[in-house]
Protein backbone atom coordinates (compact mmCIF):
# COMPACT_ATOMS: atom_id res chain seq x y z
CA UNK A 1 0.00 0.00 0.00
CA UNK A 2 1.50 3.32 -1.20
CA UNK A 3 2.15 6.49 1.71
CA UNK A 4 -1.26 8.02 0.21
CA UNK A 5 -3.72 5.16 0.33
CA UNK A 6 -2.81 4.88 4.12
CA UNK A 7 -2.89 8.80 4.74
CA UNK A 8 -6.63 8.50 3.10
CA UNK A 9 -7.10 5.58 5.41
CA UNK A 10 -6.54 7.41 7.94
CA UNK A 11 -8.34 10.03 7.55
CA UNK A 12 -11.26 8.09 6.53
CA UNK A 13 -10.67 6.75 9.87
CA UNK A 14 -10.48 10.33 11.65
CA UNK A 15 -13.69 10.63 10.26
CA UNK A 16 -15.57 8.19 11.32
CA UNK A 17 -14.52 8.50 15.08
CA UNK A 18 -14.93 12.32 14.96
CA UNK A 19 -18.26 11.56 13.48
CA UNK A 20 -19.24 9.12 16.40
CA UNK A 21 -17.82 11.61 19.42
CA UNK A 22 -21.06 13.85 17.61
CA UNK A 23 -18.77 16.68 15.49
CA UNK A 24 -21.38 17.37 12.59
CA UNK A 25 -20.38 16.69 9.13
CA UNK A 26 -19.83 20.06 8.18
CA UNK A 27 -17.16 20.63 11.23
CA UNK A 28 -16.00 17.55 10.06
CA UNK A 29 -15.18 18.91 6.69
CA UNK A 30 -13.65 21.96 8.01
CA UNK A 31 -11.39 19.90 10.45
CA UNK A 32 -10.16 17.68 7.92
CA UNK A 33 -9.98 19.84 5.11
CA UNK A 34 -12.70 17.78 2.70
CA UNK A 35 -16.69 18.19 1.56
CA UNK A 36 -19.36 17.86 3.53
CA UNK A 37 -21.08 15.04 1.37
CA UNK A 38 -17.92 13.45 1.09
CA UNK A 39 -17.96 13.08 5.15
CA UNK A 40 -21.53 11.77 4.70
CA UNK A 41 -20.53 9.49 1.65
CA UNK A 42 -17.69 7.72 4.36
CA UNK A 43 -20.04 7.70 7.07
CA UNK A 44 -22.62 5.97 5.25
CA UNK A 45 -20.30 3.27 3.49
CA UNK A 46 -19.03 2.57 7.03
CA UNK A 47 -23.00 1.95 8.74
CA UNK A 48 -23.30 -0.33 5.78
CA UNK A 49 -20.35 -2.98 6.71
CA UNK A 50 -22.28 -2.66 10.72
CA UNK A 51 -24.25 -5.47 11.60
CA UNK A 52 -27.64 -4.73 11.72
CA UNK A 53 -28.77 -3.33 15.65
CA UNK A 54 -32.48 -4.93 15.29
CA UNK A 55 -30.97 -8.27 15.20
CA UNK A 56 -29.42 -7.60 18.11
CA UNK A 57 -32.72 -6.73 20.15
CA UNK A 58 -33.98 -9.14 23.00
CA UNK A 59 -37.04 -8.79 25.01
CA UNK A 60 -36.67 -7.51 28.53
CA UNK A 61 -37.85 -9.96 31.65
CA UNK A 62 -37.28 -7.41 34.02
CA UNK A 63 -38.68 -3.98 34.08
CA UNK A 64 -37.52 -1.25 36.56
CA UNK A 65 -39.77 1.63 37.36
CA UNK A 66 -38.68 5.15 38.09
CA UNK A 67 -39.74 6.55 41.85
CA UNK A 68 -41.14 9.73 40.05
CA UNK A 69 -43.72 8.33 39.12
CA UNK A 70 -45.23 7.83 43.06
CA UNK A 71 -44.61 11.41 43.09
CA UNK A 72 -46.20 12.62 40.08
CA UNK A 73 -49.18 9.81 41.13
CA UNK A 74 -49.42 11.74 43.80
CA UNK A 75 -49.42 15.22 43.13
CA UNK A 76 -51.88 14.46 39.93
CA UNK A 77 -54.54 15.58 42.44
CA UNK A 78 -53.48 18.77 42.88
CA UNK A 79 -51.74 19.83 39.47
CA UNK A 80 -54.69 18.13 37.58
CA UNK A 81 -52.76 16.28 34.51
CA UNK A 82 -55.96 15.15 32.95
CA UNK A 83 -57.02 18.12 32.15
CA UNK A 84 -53.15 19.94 31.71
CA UNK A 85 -53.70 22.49 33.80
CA UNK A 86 -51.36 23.47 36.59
């Protein structure tokens, strides 16, 4: 592999992991210097080669409610959610 493919490599990989820490594609593009669409365009082709999260999904046996909800059960009297009024 030549000194430029693995630069590109690189910063295909730069990419990616800026992309996934939540820069937006257009920082992106100023940080490294290339498109926008590009940044999308190596995004995209790297989701693709991901194994697909909905395979992935099991059904829960446990469920664990949150104690806010005694709270707002309880104040529902007097801030009257049915009717969304305070």
């Amino acid at each position: 592999m030549t000194k430029h493919k693995r630069d590109f490599a690189k910063k295909k990989v730069r990419v990616i992991r800026l992309y996934c820490s939540g820069v937006s594609f257009r920082q992106i593009g100023r940080l490294e210097n290339i498109s926008p669409t590009s940044v999308r365009r190596w995004v995209r082709q790297y989701a693709q080669g991901l194994p697909d999260a909905a395979s992935n999904i099991q059904s829960a046996s446990v469920v664990e409610l949150d104690e806010q909800w005694h709270f707002v059960k309880k104040k529902s009297k007097a801030l009257d959610l049915d009717s969304s009024r305070l």
